[in-house]
C-alpha atoms as a PDB file:
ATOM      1  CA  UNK A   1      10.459  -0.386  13.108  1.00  0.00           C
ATOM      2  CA  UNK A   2       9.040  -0.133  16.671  1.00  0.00           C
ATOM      3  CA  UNK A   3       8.528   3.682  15.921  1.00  0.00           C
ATOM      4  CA  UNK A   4       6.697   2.868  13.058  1.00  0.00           C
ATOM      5  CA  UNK A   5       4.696   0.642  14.732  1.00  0.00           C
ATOM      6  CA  UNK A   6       3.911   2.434  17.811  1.00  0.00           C
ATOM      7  CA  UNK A   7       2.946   5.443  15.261  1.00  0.00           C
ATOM      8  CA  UNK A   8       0.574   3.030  13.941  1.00  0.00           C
ATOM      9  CA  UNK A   9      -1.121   2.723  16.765  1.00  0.00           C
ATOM     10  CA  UNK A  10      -1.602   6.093  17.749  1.00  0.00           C
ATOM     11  CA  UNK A  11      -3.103   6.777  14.413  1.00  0.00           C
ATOM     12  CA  UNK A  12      -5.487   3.859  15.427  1.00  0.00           C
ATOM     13  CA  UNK A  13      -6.343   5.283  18.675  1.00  0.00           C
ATOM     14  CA  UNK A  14      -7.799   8.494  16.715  1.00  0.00           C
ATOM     15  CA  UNK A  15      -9.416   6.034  13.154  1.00  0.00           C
ATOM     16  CA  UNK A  16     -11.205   3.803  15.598  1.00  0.00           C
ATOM     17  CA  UNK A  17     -13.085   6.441  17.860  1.00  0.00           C
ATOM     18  CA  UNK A  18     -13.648   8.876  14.518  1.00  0.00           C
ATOM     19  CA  UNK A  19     -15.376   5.646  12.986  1.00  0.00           C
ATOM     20  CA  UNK A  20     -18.243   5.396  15.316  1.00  0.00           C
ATOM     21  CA  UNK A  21     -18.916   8.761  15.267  1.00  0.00           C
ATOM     22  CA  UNK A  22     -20.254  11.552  12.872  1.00  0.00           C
ATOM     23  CA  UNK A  23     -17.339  13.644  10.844  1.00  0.00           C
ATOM     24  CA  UNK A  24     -17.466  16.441   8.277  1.00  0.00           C
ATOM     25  CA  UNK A  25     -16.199  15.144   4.800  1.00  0.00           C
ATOM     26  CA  UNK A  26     -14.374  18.132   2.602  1.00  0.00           C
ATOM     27  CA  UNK A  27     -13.082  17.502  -1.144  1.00  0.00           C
ATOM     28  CA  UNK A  28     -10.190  18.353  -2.531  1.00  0.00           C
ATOM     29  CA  UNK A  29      -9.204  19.696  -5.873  1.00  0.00           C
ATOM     30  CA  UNK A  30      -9.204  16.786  -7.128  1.00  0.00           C
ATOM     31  CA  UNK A  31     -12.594  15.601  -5.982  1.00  0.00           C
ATOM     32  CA  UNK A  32     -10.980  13.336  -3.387  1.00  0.00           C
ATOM     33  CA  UNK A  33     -12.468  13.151  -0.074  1.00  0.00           C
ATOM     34  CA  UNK A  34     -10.425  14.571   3.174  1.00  0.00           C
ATOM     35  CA  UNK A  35     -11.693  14.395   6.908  1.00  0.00           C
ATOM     36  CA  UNK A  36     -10.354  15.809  10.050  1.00  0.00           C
ATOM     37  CA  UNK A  37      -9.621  12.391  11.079  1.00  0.00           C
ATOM     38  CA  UNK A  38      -7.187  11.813   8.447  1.00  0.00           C
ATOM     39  CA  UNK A  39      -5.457  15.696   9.121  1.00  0.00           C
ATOM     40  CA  UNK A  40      -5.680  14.433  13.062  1.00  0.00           C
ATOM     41  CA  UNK A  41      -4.244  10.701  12.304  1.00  0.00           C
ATOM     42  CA  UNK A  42      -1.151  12.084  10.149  1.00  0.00           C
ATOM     43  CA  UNK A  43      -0.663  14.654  13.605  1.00  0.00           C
ATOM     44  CA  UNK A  44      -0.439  11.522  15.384  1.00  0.00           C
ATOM     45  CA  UNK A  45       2.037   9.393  13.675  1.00  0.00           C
ATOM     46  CA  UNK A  46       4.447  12.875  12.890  1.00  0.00           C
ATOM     47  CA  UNK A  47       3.997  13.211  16.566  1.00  0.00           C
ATOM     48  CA  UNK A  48       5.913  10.090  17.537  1.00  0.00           C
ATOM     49  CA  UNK A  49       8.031   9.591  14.863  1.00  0.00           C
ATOM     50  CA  UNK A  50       9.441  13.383  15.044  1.00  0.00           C
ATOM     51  CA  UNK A  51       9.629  12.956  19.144  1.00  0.00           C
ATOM     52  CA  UNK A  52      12.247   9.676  18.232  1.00  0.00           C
ATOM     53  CA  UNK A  53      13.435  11.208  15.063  1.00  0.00           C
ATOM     54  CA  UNK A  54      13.491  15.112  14.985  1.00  0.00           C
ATOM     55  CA  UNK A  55      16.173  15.067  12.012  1.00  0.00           C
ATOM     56  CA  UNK A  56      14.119  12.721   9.809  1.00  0.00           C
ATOM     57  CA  UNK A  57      12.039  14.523   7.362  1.00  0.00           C
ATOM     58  CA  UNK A  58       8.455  13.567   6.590  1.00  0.00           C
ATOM     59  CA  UNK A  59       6.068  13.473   3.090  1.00  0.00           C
ATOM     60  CA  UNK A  60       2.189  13.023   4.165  1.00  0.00           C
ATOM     61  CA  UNK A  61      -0.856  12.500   2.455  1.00  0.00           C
ATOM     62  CA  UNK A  62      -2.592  15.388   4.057  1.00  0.00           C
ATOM     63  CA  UNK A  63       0.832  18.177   5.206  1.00  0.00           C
ATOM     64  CA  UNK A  64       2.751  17.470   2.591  1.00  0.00           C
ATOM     65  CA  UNK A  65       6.117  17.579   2.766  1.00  0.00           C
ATOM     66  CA  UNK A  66       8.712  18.677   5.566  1.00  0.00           C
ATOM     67  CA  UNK A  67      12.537  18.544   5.177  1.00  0.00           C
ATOM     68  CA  UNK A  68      12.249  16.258   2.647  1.00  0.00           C
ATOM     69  CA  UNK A  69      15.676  16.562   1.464  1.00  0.00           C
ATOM     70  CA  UNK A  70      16.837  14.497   4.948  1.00  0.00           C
ATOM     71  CA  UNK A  71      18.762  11.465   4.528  1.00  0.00           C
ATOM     72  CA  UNK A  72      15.884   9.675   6.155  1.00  0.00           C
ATOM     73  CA  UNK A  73      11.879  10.220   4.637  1.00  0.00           C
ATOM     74  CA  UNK A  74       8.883   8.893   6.162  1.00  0.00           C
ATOM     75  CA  UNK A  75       6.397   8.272   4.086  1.00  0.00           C
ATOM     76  CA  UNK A  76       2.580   8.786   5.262  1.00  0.00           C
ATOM     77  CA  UNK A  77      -0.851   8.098   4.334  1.00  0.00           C
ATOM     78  CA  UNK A  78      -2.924   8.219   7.544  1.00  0.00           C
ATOM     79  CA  UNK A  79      -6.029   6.570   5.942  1.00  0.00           C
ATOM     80  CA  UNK A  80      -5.207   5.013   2.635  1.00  0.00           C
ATOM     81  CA  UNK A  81      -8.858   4.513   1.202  1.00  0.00           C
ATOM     82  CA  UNK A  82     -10.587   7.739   2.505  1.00  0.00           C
ATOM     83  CA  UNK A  83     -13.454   6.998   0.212  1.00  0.00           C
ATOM     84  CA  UNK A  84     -14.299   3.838   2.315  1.00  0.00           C
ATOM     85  CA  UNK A  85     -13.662   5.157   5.395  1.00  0.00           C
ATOM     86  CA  UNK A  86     -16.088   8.109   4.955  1.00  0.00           C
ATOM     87  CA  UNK A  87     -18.976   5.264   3.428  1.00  0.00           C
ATOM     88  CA  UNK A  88     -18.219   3.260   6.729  1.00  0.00           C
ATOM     89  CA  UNK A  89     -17.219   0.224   5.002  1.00  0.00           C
ATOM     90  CA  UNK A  90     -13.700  -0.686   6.896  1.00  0.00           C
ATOM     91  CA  UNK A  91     -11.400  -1.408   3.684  1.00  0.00           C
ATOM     92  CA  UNK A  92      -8.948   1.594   4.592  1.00  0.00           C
ATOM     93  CA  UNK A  93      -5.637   1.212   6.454  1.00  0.00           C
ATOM     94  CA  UNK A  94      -2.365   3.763   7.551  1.00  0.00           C
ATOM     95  CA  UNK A  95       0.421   3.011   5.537  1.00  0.00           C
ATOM     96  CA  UNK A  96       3.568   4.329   6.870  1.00  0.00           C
ATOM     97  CA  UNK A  97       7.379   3.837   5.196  1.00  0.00           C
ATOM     98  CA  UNK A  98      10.652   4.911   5.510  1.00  0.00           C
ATOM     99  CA  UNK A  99      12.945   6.042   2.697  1.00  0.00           C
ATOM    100  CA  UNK A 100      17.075   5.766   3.643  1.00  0.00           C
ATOM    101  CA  UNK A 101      18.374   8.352   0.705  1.00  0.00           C
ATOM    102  CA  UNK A 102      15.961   6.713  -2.222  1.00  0.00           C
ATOM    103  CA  UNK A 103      15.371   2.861  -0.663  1.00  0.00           C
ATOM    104  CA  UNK A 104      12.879   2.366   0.886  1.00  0.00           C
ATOM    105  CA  UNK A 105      13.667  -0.180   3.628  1.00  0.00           C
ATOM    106  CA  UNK A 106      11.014  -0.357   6.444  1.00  0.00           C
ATOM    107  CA  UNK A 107       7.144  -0.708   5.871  1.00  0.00           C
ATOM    108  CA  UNK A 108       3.991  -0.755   8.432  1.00  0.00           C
ATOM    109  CA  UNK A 109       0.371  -1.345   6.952  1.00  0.00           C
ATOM    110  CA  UNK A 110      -2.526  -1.101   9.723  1.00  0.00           C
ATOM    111  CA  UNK A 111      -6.037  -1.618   9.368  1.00  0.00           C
ATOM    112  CA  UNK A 112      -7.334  -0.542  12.193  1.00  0.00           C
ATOM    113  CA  UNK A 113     -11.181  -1.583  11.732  1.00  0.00           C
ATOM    114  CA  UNK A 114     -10.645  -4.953   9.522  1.00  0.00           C
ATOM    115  CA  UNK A 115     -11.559  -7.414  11.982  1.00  0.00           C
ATOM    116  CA  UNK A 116     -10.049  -6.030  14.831  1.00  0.00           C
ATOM    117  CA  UNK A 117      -6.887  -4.718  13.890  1.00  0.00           C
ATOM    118  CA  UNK A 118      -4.604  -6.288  11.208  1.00  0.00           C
ATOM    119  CA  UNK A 119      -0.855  -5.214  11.069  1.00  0.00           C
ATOM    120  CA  UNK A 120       1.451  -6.269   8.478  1.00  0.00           C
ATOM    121  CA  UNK A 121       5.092  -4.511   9.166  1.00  0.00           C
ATOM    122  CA  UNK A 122       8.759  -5.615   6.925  1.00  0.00           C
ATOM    123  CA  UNK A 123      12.333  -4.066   7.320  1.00  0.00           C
ATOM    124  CA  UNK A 124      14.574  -4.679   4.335  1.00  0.00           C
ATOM    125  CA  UNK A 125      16.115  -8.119   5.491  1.00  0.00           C
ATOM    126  CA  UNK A 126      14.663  -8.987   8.208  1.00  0.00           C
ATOM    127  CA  UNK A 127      11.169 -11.002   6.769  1.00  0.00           C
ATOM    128  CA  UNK A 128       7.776  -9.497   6.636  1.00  0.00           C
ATOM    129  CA  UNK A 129       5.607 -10.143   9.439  1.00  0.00           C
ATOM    130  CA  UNK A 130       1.644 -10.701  10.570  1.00  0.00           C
ATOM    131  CA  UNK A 131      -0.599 -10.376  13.563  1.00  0.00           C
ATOM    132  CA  UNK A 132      -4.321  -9.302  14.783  1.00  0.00           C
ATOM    133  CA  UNK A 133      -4.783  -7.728  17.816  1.00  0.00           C
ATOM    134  CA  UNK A 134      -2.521  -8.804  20.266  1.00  0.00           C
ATOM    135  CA  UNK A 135      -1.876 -12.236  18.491  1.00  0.00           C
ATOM    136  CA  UNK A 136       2.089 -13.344  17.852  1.00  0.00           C
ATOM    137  CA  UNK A 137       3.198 -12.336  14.865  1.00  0.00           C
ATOM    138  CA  UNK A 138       3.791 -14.690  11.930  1.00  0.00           C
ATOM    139  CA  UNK A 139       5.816 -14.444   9.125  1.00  0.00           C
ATOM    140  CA  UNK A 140       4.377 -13.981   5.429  1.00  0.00           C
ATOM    141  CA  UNK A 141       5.383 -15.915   2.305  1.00  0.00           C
ATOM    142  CA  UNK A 142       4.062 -15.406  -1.092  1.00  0.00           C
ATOM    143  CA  UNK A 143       1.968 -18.339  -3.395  1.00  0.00           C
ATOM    144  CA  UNK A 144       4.547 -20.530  -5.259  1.00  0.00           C
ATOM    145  CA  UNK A 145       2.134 -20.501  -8.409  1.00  0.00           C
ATOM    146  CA  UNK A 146       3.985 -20.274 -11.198  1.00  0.00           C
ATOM    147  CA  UNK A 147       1.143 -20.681 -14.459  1.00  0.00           C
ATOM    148  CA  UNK A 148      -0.641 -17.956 -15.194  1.00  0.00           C
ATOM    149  CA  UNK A 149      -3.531 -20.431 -15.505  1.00  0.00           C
ATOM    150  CA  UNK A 150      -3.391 -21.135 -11.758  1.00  0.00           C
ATOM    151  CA  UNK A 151      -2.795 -17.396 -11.316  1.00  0.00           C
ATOM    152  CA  UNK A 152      -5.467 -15.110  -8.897  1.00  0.00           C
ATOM    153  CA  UNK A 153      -4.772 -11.658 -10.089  1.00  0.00           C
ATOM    154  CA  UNK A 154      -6.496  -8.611  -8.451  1.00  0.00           C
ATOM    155  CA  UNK A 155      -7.008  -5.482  -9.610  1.00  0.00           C
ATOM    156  CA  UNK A 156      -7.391  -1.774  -8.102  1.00  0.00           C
ATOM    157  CA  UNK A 157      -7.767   1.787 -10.086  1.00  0.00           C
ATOM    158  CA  UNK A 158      -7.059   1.166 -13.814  1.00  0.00           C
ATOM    159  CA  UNK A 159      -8.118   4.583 -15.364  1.00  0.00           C
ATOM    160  CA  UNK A 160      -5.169   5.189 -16.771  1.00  0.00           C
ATOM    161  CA  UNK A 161      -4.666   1.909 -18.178  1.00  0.00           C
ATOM    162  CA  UNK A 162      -8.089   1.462 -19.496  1.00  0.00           C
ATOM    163  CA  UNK A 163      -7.002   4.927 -22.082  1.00  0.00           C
ATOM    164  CA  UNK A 164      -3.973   3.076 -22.528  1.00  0.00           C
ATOM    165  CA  UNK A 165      -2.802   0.777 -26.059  1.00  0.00           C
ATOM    166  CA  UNK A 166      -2.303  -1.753 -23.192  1.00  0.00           C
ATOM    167  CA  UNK A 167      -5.855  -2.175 -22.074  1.00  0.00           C
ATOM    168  CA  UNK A 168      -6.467  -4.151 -25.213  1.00  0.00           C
ATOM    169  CA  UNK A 169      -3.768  -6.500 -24.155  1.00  0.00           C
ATOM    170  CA  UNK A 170      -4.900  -7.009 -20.525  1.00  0.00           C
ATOM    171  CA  UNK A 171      -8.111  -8.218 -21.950  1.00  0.00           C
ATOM    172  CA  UNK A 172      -6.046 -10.413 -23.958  1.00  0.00           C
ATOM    173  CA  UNK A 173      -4.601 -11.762 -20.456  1.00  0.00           C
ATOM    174  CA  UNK A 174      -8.269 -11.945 -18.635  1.00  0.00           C
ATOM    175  CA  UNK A 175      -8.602 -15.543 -20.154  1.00  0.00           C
ATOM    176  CA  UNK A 176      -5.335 -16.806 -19.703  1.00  0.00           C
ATOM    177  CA  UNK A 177      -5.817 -16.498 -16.235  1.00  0.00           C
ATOM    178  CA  UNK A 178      -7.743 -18.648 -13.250  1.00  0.00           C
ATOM    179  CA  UNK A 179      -9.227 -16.274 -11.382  1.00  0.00           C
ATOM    180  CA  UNK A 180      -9.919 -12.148 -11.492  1.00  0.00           C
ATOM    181  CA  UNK A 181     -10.644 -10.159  -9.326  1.00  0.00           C
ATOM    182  CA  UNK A 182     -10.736  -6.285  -7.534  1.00  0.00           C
ATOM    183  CA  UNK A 183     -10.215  -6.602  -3.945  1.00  0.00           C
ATOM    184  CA  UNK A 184      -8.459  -3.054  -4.008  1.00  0.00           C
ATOM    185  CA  UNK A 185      -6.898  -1.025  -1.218  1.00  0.00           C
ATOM    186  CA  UNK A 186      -4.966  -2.566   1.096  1.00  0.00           C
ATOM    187  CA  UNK A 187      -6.499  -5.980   0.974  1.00  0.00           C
ATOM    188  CA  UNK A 188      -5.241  -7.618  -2.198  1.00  0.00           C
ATOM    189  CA  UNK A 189      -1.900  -6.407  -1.101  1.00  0.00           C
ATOM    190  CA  UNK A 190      -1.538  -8.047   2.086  1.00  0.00           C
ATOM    191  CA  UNK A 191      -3.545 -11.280   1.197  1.00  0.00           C
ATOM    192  CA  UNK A 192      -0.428 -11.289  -1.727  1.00  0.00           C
ATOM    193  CA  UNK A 193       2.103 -11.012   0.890  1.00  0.00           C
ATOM    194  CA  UNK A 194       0.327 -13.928   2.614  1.00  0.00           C
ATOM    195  CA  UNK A 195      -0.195 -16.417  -0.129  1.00  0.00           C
ATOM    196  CA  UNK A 196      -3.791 -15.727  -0.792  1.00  0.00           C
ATOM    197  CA  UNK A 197      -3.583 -14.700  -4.446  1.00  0.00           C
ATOM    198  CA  UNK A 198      -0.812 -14.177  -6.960  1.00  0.00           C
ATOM    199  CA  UNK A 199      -0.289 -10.852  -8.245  1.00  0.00           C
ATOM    200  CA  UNK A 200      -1.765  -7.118  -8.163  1.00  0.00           C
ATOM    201  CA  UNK A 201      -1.957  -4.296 -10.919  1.00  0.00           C
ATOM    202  CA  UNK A 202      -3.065  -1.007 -10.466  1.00  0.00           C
ATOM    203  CA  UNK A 203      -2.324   2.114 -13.143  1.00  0.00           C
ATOM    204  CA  UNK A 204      -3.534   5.134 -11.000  1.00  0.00           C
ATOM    205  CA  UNK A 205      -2.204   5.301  -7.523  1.00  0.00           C
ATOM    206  CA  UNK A 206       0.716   7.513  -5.747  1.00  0.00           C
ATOM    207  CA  UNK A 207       3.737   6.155  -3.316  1.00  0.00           C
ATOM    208  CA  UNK A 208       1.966   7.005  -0.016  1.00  0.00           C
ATOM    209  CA  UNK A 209       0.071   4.562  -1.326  1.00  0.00           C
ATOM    210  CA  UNK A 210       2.382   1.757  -1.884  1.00  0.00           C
ATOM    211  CA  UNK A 211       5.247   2.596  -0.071  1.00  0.00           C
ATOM    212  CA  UNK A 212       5.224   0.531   3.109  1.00  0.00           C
ATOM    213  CA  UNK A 213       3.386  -2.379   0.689  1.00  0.00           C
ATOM    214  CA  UNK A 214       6.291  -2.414  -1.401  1.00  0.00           C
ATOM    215  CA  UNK A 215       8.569  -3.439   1.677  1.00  0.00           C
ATOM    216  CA  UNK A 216       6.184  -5.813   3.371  1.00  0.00           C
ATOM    217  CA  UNK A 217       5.863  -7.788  -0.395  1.00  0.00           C
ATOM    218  CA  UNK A 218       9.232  -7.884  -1.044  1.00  0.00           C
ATOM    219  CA  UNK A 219      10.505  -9.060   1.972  1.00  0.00           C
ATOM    220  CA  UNK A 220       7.767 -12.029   1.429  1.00  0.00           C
ATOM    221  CA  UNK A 221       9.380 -13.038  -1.433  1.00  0.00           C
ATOM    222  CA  UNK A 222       7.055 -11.129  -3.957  1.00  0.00           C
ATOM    223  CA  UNK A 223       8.797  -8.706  -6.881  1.00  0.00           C
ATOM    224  CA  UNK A 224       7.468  -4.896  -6.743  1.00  0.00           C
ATOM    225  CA  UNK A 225       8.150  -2.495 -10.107  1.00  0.00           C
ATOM    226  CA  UNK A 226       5.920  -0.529 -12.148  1.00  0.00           C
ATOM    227  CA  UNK A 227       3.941  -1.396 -14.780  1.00  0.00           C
ATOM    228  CA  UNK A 228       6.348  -0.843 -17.025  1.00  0.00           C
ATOM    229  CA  UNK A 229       8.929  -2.670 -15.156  1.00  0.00           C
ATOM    230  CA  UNK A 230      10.520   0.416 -13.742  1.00  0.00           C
ATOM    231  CA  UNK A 231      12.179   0.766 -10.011  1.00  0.00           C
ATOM    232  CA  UNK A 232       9.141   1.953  -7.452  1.00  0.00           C
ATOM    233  CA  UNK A 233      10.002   5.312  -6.558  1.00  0.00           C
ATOM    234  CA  UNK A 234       8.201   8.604  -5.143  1.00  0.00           C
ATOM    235  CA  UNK A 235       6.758   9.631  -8.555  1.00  0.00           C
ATOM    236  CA  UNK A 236       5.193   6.024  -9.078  1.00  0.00           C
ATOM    237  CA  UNK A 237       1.936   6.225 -10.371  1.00  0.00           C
ATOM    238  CA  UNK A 238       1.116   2.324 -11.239  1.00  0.00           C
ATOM    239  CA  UNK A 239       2.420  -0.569  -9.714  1.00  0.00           C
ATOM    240  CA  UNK A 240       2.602  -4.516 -10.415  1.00  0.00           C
ATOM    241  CA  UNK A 241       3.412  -6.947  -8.033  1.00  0.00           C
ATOM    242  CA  UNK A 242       3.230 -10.752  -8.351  1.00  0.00           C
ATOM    243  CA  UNK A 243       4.964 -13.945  -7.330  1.00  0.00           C
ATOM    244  CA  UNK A 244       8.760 -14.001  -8.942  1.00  0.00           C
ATOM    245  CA  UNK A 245       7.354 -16.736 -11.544  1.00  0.00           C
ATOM    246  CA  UNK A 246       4.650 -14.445 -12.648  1.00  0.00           C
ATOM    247  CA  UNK A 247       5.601 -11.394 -12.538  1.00  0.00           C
ATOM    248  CA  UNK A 248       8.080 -11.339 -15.915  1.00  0.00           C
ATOM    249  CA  UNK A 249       4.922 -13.089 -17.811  1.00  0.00           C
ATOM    250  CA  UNK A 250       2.866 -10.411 -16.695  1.00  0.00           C
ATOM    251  CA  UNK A 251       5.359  -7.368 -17.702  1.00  0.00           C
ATOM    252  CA  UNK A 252       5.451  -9.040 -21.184  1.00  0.00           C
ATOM    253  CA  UNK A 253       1.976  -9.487 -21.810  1.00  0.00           C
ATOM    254  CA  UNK A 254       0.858  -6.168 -20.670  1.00  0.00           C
ATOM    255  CA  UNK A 255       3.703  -4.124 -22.766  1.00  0.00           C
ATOM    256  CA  UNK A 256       2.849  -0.651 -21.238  1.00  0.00           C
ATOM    257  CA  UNK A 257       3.857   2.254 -21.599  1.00  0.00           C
ATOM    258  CA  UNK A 258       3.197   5.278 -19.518  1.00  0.00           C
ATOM    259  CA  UNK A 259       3.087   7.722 -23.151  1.00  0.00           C
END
């Protein structure tokens, strides 16, 4: 965990001085943006983790993946929400997991431009855990809501589920709900894992993503699976999480399938 965290701030160090400055934007294949700050950001975090760690393997966002078959996996996305960060709006973070032989069991998610700096960090039984800056850490609980009718759900990418027979049934679930909304990224994760709303879907993402999310919420009481119900893994491609009480009532009224 205190690797994690340290490599969390080193990628800082290099988001926060990019951000002020001018940087080339490239595409990828698939039309996503890359910069040099995220190629010089995922350098940075491989840098200390592989200095503690030199036997662990690593799977990044923007190198790929190197001895991945190691008992131990870090999981990296330097800036999860390169589209923001290259528009200057500060809705990005570095997400950065570990993976002991298929479980994932430690999670750091750092925005480094959201007010100052907001860390949320969880290893498996040990609580999940929030601070800004150099403020002491507090621990994170999820809502106790438990009516969809007093339910805040937020939303991210849902291209895949709007081509999907189940796009007909989440408008079905719009109205049975309080409040909806699309905070996206980062954000509507960690204000779930701190009580501010109830539950998150999103149908086109990747586990670099979610990874380190998936920790943090579980370990503040939240349940993580696809949105089919399935175990979060590293070919996940949609995710739900919600508030234990929710979370089955969602999976049921949704009914997807990935076919």
């Amino acid at each position: 965990m205190q690797a994690a965290l340290e490599a969390a701030d080193a990628a800082a160090q290099v988001i926060r001085t990019a951000y002020a400055q001018p940087f080339d934007v490239r595409y990828k294949q698939d039309a996503s943006p890359v910069t040099e700050v995220d190629e010089n950001a995922e350098k940075a975090i491989k840098q200390v983790l592989q200095t503690r760690f030199p036997e662990h393997g690593f799977f990044g966002e923007e190198f790929g993946r190197e001895n991945a078959d190691a008992d131990f996996l870090w999981l990296i996305d330097p800036i999860d929400g390169t589209k923001s960060f290259v528009r200057r709006y500060p809705v990005f973070s570095t997400q950065i997991a570990l993976m002991q032989r298929g479980d994932l069991i430690v999670g750091v998610s750092s925005a480094p431009c959201w007010y100052g700096t907001e860390r949320l960090w969880a290893a498996r039984g040990e609580g999940a855990w929030f601070a800004r800056d150099d403020e002491t850490p507090r621990p994170l609980a999820v809502s106790k809501v438990d009516r969809l009718d007093r339910a805040t759900l937020s939303t991210g990418n849902l291209k895949s589920l709007a081509q999907s027979p189940a796009w007909m049934r989440f408008g079905e679930l719009i109205p049975r709900l309080h409040r909806i909304r699309g905070y996206g990224d980062f954000l509507h994760y960690h204000w779930l894992a701190d009580g501010k709303l109830d539950a998150v879907l999103e149908s086109d993402l990747n586990i670099l993503d979610i990874a380190a999310l998936t920790v943090i919420l579980r370990e503040a009481g939240a349940v993580v699976s696809e949105l089919d119900g399935g175990e979060v893994n590293l070919d996940t491609r949609n995710l739900l999480a919600a508030v234990p009480a929710l979370h089955p009532m969602l999976l049921e009224a949704l009914a997807y399938t990935s076919g």
